[in-house]
N, C-alpha and C. Protein backbone atom coordinates (compact mmCIF):
# COMPACT_ATOMS: atom_id res chain seq x y z
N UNK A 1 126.84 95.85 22.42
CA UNK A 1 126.32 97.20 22.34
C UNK A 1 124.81 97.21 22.58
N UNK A 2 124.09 96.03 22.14
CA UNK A 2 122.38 95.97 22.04
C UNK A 2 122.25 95.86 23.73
N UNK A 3 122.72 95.13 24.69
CA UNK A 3 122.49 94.68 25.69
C UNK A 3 123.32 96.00 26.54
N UNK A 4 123.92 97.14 25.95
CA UNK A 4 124.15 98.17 26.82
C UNK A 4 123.45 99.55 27.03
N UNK A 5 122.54 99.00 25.29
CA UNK A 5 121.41 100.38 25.14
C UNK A 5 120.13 100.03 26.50
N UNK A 6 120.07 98.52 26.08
CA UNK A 6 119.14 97.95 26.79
C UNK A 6 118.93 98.19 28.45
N UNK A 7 119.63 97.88 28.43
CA UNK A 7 120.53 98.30 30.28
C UNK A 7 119.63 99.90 30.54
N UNK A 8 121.04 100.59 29.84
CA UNK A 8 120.77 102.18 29.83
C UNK A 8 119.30 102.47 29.71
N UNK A 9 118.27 101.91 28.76
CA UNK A 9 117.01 102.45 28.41
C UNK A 9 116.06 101.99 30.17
N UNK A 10 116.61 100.27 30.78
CA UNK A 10 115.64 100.50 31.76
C UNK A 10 116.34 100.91 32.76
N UNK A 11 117.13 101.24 33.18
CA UNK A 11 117.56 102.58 34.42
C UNK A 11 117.48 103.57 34.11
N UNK A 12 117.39 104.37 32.77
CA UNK A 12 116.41 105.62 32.37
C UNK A 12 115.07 105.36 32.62
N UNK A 13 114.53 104.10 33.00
CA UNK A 13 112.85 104.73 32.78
C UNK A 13 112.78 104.35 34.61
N UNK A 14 113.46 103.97 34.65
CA UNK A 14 113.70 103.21 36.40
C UNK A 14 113.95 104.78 37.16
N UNK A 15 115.01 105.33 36.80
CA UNK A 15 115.35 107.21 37.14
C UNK A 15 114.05 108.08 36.97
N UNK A 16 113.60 107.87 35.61
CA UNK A 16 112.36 108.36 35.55
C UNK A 16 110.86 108.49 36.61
N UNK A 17 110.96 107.22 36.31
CA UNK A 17 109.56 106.72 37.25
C UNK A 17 109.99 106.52 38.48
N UNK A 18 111.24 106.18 39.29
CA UNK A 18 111.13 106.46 40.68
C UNK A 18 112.59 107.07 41.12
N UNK A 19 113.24 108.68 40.73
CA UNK A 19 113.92 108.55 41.24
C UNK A 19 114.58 109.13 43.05
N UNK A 20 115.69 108.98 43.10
CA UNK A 20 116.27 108.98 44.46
C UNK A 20 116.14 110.55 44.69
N UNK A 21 115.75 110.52 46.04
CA UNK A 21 115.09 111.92 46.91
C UNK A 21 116.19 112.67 46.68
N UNK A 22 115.24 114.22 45.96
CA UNK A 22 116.39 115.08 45.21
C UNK A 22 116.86 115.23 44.64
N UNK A 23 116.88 114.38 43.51
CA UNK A 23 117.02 113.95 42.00
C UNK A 23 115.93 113.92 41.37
N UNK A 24 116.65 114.53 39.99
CA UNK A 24 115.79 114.91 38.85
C UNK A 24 116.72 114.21 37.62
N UNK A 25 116.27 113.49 36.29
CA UNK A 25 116.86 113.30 35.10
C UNK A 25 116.45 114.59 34.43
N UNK A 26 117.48 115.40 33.92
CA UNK A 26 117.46 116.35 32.92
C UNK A 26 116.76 115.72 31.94
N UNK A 27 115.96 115.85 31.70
CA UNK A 27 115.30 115.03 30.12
C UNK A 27 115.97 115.54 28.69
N UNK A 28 116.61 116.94 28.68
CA UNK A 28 116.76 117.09 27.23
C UNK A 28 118.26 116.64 27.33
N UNK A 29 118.76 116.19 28.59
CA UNK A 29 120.54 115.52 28.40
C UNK A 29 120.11 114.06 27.32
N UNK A 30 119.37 113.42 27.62
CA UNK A 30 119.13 112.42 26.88
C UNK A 30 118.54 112.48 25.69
N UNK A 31 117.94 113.35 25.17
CA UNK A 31 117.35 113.53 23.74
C UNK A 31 118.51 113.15 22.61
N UNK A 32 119.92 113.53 22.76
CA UNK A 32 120.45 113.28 21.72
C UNK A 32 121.45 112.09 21.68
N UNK A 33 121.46 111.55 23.03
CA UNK A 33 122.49 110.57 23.02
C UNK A 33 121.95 110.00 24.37
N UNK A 34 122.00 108.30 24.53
CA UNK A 34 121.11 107.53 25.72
C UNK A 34 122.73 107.32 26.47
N UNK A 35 123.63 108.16 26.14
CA UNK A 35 124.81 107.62 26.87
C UNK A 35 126.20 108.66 27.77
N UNK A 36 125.06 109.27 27.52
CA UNK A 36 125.41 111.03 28.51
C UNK A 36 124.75 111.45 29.26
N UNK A 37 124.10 111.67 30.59
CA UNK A 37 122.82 111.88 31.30
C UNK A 37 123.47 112.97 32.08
N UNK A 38 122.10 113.86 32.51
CA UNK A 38 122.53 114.80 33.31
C UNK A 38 121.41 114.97 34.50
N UNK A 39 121.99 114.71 35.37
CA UNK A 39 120.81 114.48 36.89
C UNK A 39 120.91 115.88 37.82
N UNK A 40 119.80 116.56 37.71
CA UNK A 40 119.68 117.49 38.82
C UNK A 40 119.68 117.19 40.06
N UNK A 41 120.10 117.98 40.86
CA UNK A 41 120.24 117.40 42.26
C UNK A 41 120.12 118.11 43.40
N UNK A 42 118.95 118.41 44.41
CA UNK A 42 119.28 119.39 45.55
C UNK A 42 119.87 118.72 47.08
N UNK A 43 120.60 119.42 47.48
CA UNK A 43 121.11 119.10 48.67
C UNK A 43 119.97 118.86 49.69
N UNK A 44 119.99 117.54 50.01
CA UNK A 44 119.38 116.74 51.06
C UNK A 44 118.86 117.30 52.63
N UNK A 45 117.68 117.39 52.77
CA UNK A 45 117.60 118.61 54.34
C UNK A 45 117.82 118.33 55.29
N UNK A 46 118.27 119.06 56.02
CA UNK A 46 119.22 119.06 57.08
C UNK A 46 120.69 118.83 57.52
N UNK A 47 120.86 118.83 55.96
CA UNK A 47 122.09 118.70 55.72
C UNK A 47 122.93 119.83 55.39
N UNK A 48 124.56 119.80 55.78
CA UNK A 48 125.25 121.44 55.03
C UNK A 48 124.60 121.98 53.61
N UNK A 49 124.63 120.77 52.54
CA UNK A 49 123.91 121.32 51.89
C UNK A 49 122.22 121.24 51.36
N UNK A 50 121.89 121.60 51.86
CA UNK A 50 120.48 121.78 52.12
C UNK A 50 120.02 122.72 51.48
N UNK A 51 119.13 123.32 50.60
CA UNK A 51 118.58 124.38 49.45
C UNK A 51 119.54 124.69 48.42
N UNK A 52 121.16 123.42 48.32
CA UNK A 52 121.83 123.99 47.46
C UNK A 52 121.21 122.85 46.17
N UNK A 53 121.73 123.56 45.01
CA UNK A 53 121.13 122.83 43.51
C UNK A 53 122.62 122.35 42.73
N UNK A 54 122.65 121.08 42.61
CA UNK A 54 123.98 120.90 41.80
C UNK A 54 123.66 119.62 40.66
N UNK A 55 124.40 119.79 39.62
CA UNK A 55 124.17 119.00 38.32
C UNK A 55 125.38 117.85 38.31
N UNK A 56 125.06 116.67 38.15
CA UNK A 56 125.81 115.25 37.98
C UNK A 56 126.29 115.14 36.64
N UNK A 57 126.89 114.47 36.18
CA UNK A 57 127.04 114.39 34.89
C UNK A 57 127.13 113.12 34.87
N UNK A 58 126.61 111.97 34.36
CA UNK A 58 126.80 110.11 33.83
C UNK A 58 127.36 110.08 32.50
N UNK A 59 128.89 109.63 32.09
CA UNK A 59 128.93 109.07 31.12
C UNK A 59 128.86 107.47 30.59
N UNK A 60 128.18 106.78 29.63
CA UNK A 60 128.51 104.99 30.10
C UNK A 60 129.71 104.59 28.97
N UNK A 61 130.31 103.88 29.15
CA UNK A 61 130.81 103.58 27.86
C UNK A 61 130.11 102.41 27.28
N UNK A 62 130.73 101.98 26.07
CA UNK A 62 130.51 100.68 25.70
C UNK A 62 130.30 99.29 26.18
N UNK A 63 131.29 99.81 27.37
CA UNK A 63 131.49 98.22 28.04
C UNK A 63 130.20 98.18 29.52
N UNK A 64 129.37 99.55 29.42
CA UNK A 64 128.99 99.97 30.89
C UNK A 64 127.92 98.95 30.71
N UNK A 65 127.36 97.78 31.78
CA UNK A 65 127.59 97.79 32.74
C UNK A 65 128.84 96.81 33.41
N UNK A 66 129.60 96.59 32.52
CA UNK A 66 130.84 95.96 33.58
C UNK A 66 131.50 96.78 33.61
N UNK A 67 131.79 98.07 32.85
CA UNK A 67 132.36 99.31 33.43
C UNK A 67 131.48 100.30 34.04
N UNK A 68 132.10 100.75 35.12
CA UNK A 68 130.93 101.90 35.67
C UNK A 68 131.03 103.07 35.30
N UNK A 69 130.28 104.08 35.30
CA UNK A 69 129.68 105.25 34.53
C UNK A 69 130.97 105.93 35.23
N UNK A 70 131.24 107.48 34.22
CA UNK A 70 132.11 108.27 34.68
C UNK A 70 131.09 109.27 35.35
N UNK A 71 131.42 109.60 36.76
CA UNK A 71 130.18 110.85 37.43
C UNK A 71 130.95 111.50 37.63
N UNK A 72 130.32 112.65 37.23
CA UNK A 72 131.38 113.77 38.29
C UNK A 72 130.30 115.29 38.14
N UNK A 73 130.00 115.93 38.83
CA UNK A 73 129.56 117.50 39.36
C UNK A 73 130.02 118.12 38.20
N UNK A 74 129.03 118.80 37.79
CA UNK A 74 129.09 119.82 36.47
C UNK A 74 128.66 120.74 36.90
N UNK A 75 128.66 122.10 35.97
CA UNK A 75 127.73 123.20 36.06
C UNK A 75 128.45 124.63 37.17
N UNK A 76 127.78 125.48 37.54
CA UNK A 76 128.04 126.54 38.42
C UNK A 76 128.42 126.18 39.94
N UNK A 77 127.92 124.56 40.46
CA UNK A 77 127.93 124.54 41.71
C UNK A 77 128.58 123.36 41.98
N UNK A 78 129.79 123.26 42.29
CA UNK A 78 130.57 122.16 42.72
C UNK A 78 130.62 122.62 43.96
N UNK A 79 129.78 120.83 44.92
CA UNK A 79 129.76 121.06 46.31
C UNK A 79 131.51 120.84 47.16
N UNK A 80 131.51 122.06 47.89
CA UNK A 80 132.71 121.67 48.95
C UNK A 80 132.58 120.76 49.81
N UNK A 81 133.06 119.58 49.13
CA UNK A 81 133.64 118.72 50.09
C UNK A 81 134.77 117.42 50.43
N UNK A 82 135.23 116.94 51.41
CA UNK A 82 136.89 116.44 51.46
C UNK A 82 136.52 115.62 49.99
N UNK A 83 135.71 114.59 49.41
CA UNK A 83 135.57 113.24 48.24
C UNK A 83 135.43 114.32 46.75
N UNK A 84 135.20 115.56 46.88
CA UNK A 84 135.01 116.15 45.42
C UNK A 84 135.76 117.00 44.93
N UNK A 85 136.76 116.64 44.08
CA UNK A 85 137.59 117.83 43.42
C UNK A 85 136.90 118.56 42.98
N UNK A 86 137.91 119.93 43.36
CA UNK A 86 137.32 121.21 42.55
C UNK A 86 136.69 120.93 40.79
N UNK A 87 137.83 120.22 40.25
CA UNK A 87 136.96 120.28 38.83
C UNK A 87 135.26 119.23 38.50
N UNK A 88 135.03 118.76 39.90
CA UNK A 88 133.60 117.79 39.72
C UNK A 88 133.63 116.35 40.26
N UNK A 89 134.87 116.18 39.83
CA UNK A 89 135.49 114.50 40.36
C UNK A 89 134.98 114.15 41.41
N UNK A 90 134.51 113.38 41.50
CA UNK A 90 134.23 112.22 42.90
C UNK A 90 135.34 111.13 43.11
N UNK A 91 135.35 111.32 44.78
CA UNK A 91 136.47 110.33 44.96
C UNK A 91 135.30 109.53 45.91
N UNK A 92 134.78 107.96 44.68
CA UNK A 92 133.38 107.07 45.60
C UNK A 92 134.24 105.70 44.90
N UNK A 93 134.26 105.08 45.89
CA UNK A 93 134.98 103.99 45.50
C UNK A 93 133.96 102.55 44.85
N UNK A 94 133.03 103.02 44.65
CA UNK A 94 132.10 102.27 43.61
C UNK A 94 131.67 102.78 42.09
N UNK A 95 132.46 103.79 41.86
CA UNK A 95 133.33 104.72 40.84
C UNK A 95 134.29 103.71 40.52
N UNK A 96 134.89 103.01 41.04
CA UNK A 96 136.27 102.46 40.75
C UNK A 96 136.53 101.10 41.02
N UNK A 97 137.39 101.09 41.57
CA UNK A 97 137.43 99.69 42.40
C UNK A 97 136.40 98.64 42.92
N UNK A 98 135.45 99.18 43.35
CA UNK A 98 134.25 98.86 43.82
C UNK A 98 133.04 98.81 42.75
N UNK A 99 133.34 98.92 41.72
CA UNK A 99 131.85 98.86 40.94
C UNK A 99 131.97 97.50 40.64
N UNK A 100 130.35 97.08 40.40
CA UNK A 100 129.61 95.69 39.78
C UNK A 100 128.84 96.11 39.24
N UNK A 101 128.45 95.05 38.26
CA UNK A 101 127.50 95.33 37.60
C UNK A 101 125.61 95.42 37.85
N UNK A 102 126.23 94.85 39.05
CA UNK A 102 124.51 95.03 39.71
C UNK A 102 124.45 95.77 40.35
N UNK A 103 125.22 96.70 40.65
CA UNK A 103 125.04 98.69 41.15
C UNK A 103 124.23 99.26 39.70
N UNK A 104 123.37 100.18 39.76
CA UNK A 104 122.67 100.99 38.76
C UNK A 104 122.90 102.74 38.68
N UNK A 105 122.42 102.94 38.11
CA UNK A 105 122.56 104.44 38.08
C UNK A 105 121.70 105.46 39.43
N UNK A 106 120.90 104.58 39.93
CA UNK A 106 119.87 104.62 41.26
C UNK A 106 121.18 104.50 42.39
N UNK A 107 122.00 102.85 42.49
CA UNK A 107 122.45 103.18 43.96
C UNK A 107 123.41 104.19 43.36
N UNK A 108 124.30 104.55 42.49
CA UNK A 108 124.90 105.67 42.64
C UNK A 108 124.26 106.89 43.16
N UNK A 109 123.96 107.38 42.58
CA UNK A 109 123.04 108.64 42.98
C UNK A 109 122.56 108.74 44.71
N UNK A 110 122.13 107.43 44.88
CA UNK A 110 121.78 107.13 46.79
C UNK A 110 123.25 107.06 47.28
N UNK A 111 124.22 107.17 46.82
CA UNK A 111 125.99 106.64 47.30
C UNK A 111 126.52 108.30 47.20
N UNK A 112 126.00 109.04 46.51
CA UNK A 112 126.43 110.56 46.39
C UNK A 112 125.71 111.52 47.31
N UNK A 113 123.85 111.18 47.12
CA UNK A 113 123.37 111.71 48.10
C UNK A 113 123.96 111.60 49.64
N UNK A 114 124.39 110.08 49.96
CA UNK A 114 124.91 109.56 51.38
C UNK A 114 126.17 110.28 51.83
N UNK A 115 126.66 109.94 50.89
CA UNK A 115 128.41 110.82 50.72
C UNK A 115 127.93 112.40 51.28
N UNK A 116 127.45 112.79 50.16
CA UNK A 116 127.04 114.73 50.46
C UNK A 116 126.30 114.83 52.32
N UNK A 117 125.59 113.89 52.30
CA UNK A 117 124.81 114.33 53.32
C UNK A 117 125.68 113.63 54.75
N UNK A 118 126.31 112.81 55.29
CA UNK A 118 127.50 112.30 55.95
C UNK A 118 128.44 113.69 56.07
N UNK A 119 128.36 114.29 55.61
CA UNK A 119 129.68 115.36 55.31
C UNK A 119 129.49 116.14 56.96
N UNK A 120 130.44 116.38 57.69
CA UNK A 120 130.35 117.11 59.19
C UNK A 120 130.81 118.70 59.05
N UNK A 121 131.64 118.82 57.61
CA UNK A 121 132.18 120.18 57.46
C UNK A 121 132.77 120.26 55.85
N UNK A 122 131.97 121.04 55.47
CA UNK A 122 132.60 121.31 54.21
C UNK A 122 134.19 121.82 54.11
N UNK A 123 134.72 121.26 53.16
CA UNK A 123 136.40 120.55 53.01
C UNK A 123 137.11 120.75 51.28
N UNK A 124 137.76 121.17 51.37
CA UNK A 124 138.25 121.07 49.63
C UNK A 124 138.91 119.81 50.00
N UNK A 125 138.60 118.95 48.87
CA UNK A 125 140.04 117.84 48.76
C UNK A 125 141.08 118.36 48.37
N UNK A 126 141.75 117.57 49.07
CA UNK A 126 143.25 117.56 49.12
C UNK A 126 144.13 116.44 48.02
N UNK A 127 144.54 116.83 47.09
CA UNK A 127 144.84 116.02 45.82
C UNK A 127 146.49 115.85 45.87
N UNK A 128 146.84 115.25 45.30
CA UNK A 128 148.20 114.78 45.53
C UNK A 128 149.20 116.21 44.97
N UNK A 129 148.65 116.79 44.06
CA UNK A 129 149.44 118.12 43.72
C UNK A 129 149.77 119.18 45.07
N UNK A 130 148.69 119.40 45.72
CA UNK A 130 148.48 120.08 47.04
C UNK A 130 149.20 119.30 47.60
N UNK A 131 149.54 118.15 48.04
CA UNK A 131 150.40 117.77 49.50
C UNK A 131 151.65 117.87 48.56
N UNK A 132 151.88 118.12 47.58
CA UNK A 132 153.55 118.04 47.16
C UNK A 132 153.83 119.82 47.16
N UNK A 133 152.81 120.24 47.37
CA UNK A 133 153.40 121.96 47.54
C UNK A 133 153.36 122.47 49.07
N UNK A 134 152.49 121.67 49.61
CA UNK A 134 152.71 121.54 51.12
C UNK A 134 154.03 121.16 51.51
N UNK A 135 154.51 119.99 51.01
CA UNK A 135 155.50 119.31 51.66
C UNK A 135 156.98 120.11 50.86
N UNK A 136 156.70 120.39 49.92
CA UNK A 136 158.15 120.80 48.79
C UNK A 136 158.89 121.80 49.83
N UNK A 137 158.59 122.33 50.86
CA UNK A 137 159.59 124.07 51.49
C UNK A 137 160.06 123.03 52.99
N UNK A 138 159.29 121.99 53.07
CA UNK A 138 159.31 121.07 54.44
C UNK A 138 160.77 120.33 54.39
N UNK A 139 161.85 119.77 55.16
CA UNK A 139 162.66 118.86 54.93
C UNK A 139 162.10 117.42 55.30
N UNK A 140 161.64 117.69 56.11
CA UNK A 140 160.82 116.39 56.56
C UNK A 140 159.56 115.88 56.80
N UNK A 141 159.22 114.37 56.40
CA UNK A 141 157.95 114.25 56.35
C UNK A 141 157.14 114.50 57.81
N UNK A 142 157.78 114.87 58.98
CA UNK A 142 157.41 114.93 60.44
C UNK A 142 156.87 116.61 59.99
N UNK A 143 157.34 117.49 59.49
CA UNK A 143 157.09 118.71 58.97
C UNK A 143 156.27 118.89 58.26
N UNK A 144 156.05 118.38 57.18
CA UNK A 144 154.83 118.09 56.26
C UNK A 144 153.59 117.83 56.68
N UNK A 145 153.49 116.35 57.80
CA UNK A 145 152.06 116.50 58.63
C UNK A 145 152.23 117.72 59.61
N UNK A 146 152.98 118.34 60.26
CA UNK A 146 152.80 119.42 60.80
C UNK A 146 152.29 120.44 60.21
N UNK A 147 152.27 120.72 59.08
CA UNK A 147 151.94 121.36 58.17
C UNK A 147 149.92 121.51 57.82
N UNK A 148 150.34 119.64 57.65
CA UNK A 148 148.81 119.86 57.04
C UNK A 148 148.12 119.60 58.28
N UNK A 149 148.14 119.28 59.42
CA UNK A 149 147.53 119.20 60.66
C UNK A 149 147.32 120.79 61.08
N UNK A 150 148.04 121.38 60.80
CA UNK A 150 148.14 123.42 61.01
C UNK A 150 146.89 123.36 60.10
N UNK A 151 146.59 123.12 58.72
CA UNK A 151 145.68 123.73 57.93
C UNK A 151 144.24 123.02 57.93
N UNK A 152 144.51 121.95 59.00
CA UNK A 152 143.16 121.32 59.34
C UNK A 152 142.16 120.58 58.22
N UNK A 153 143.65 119.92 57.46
CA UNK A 153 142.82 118.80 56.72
C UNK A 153 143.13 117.69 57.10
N UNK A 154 141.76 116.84 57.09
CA UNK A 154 141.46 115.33 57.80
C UNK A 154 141.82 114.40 56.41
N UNK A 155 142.76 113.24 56.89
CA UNK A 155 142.68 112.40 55.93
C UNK A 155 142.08 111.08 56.75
């Protein structure tokens, strides 16, 4: 637990003192707990989203840093696009599968900015509930991609 406050306290002052273009640390997310953070964030220029404002949410657990932080989009403005569920979720595979412990709370944030700004067309994801109501009226799976190829989502 000592060596996870520790962690957390210098990538808070690391966020602090230099962070990633377009990012902000909420300072009063951390006043009551070093293990909940909330990162402001404007959309990157020249990008779709560009003058938009959206809030991150970091949770760490106990085990963080060999577990990686839970992120996901909070607040009024969840950006449209194919990697972000409507409820905030990120689908970043250094979220998951892909995390180490020598990723920080910095390359995330540069891995979301990249993600957001890469984007060619804003996209709702497509979650496994959605392709089973797509496909449920279909008999066949040849019907089903006909389906979602009609509604012009890219997998």
């Amino acid at each position: 637990m000592a060596s996870m406050q520790k962690r957390l306290q210098k990538e808070l002052l690391a966020l602090q003192n230099d962070p990633p273009p377009g990012m902000t640390l909420n300072e009063k997310s951390v006043q009551n707990s070093i293990t909940q953070w909330i990162v402001d964030m404007e959309g990157a220029p020249g990008t779709l989203y560009e003058g938009e404002k959206f809030q991150l949410l970091f949770k760490f657990s106990s085990r963080y840093p060999f577990d990686s932080p839970q992120v996901m989009f909070t607040g009024d403005n969840i950006p449209v696009h194919p990697h972000v569920y409507s409820n905030g979720h990120i689908c970043l595979s250094i979220l998951t599968e892909d995390w180490s412990p020598a990723l920080s709370v910095q390359s995330v944030c540069l891995s979301i900015i990249s993600m957001l700004s890469s984007c060619k067309e804003k996209m709702i994801h497509v979650d496994a509930t959605t392709m089973n109501l797509l496909a449920e009226d279909s008999p066949t799976e040849k019907m089903s991609t006909l389906i979602i190829q009609s509604l012009n989502f890219n997998f």
